[in-house]
N, C-alpha and C. Protein backbone atom coordinates (compact mmCIF):
# COMPACT_ATOMS: atom_id res chain seq x y z
N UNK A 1 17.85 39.12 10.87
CA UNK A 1 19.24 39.53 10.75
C UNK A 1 19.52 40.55 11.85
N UNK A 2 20.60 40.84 12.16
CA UNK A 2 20.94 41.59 13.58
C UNK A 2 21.94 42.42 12.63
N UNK A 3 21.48 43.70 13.47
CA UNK A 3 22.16 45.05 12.92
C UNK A 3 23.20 45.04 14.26
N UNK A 4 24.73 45.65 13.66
CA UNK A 4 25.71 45.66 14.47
C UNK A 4 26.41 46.78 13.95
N UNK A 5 26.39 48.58 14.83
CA UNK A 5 26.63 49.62 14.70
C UNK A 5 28.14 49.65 14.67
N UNK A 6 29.26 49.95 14.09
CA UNK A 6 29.92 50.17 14.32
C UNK A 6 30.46 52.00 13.97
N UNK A 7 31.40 51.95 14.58
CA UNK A 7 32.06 53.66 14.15
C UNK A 7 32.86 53.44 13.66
N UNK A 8 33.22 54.46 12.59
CA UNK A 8 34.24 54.95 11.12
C UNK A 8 34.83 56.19 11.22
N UNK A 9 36.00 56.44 11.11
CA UNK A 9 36.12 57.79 10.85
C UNK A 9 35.39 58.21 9.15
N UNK A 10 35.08 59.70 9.63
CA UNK A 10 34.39 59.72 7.91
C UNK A 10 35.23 60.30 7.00
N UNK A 11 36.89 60.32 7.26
CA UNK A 11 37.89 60.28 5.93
C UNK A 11 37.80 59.02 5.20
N UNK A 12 37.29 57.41 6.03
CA UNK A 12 37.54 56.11 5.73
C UNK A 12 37.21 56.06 3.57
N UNK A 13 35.63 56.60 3.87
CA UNK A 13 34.71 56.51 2.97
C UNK A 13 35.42 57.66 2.01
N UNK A 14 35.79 58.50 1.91
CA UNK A 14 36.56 59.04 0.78
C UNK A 14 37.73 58.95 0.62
N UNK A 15 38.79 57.90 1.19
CA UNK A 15 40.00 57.65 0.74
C UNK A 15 39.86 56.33 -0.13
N UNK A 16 38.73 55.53 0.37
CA UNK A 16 38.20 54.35 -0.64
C UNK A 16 37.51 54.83 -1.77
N UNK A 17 37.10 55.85 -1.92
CA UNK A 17 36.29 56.13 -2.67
C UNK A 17 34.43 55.63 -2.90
N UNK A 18 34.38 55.06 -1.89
CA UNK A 18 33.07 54.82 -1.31
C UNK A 18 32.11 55.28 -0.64
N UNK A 19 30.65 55.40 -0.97
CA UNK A 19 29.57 55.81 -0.22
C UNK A 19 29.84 54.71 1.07
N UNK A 20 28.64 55.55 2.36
CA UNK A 20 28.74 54.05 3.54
C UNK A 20 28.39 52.84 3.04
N UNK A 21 27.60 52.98 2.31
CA UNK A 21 26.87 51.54 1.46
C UNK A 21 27.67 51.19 0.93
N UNK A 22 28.32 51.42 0.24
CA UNK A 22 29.11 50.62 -0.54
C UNK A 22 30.15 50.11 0.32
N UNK A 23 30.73 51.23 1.04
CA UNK A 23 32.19 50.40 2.37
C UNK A 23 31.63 49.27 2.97
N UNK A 24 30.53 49.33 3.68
CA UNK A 24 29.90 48.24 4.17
C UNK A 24 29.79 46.93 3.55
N UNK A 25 29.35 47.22 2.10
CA UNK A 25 29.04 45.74 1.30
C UNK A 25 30.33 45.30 1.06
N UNK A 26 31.42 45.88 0.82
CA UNK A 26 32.95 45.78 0.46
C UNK A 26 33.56 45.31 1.53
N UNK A 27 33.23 45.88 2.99
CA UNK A 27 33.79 45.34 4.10
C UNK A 27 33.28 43.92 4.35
N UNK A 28 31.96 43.63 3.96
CA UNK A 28 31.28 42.31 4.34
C UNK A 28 31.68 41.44 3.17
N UNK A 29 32.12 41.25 2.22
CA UNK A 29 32.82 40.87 1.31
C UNK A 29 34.30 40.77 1.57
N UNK A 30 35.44 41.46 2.14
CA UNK A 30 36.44 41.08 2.04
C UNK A 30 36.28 40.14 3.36
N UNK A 31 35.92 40.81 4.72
CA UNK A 31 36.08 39.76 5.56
C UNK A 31 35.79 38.32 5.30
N UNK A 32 34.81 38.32 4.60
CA UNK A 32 34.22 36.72 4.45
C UNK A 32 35.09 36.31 3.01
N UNK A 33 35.80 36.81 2.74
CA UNK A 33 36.80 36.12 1.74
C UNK A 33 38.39 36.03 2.67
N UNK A 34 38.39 36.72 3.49
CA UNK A 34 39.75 36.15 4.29
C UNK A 34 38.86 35.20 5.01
N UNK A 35 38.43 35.39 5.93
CA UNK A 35 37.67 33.94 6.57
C UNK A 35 37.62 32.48 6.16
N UNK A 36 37.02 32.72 4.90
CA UNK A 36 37.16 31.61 3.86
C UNK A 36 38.89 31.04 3.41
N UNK A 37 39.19 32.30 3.08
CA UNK A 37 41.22 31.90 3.14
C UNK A 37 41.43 31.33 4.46
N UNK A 38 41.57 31.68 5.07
CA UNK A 38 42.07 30.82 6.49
C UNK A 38 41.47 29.81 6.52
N UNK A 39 40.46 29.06 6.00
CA UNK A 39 39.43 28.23 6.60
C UNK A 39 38.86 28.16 7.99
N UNK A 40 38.25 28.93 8.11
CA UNK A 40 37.60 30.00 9.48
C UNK A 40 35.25 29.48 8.89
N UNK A 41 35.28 29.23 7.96
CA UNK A 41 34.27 28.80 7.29
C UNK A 41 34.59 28.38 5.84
N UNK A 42 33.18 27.62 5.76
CA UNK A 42 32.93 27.05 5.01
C UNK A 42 32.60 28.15 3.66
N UNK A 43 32.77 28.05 2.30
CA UNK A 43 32.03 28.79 0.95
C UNK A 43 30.87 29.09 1.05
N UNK A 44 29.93 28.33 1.39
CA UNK A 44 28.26 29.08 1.49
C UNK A 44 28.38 29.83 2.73
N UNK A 45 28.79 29.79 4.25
CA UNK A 45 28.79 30.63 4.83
C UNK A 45 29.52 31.80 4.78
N UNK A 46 30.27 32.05 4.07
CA UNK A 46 30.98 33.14 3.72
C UNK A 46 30.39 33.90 2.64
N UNK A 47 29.48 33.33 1.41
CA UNK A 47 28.57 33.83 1.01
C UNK A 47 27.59 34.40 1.29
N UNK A 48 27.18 34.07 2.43
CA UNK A 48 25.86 34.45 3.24
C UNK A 48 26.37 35.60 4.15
N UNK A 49 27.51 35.26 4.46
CA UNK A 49 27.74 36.92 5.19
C UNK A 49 28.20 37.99 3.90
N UNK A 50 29.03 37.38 3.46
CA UNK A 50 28.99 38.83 2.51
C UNK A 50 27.74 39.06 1.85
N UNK A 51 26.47 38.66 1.57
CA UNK A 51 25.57 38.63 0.87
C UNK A 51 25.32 38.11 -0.38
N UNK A 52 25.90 37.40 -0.71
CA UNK A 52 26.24 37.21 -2.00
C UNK A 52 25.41 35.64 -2.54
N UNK A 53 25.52 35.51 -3.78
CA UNK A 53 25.02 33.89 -4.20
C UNK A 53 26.38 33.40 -4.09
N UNK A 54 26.62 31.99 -4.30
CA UNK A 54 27.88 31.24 -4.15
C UNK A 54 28.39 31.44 -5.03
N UNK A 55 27.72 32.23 -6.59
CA UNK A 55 28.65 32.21 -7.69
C UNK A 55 29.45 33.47 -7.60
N UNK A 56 28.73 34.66 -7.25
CA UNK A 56 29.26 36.19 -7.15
C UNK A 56 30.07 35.96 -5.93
N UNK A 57 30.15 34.86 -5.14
CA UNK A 57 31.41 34.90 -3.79
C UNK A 57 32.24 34.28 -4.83
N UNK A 58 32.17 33.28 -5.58
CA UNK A 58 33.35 32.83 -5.98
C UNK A 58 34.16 34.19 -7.12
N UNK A 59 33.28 34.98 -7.80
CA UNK A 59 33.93 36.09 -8.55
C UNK A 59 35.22 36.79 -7.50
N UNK A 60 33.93 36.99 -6.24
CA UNK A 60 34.79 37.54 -5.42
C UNK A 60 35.82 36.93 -4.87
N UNK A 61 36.06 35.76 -4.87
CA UNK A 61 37.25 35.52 -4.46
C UNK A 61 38.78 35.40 -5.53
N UNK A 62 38.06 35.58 -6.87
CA UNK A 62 38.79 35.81 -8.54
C UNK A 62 39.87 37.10 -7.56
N UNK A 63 38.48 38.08 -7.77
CA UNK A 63 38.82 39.49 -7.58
C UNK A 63 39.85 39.92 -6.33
N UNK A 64 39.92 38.86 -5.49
CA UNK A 64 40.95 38.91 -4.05
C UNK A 64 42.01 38.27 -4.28
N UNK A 65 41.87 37.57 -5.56
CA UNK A 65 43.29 36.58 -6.12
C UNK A 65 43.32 35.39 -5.13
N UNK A 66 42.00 34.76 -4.52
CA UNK A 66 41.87 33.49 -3.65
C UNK A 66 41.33 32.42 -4.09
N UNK A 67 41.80 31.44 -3.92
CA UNK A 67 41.25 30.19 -4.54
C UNK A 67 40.37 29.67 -4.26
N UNK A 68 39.04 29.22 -4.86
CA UNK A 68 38.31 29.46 -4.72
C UNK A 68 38.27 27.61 -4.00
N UNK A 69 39.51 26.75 -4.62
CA UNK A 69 39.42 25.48 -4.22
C UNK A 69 40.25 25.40 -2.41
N UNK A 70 39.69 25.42 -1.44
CA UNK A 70 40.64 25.49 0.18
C UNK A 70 41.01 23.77 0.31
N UNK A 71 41.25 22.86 -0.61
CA UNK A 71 41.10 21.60 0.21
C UNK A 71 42.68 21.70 -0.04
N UNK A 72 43.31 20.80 1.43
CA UNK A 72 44.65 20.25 1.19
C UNK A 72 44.68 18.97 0.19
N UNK A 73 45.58 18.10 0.10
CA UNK A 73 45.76 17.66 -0.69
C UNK A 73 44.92 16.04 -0.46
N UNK A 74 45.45 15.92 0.98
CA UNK A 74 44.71 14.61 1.23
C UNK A 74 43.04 15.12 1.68
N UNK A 75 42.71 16.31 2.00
CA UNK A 75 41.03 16.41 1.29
C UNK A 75 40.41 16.49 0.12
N UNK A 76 41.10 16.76 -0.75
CA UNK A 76 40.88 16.04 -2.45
C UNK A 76 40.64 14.59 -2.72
N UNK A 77 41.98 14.46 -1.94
CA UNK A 77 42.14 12.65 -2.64
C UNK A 77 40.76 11.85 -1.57
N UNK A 78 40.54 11.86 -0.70
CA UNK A 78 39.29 11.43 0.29
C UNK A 78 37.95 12.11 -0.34
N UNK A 79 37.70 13.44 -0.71
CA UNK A 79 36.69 13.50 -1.35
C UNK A 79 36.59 12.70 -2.80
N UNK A 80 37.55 12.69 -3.91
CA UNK A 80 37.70 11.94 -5.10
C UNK A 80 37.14 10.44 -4.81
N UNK A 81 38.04 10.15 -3.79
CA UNK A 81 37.56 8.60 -3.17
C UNK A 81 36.01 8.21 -2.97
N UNK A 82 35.51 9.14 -2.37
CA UNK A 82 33.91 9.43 -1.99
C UNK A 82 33.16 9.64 -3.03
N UNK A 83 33.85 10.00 -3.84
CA UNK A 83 32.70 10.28 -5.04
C UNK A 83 32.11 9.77 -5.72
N UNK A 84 32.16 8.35 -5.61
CA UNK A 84 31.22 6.96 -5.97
C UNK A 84 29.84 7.37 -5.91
């Protein structure tokens, strides 16, 4: 895994009410739940960056009010089709 330093001001962490650890896991969690909203990736890779199993990403995406289903309509009906 590759460590990637970034800088914070250190009001960030007490207006969230967060240790760095915790901003960090929270930051790697929301990004990879907008990512996933846009369709920017796929559900397991967005799991894997936030750290998470696929089930605690899908909580997390409860908790962001995101659906956890991204297909349009005619990628439903083509997967349904496939599902033989």
């Amino acid at each position: 895994m590759r460590t990637v330093p970034i800088q914070l001001p250190e009001t960030v962490f007490s207006a969230l009410r967060k240790n760095p650890e915790e901003f960090v896991r929270e930051m790697r969690i929301a990004a990879s739940v907008k990512w996933y909203e846009l369709g920017e990736i796929s559900q397991a890779k967005a799991a894997e960056i936030a750290g998470l199993t696929r089930a605690e990403f899908i909580n997390a995406l409860s908790r962001y009010k995101v659906d956890f289903m991204q297909y349009t309509a005619e990628e439903l009906a083509e997967e349904l089709a496939n599902a033989d």
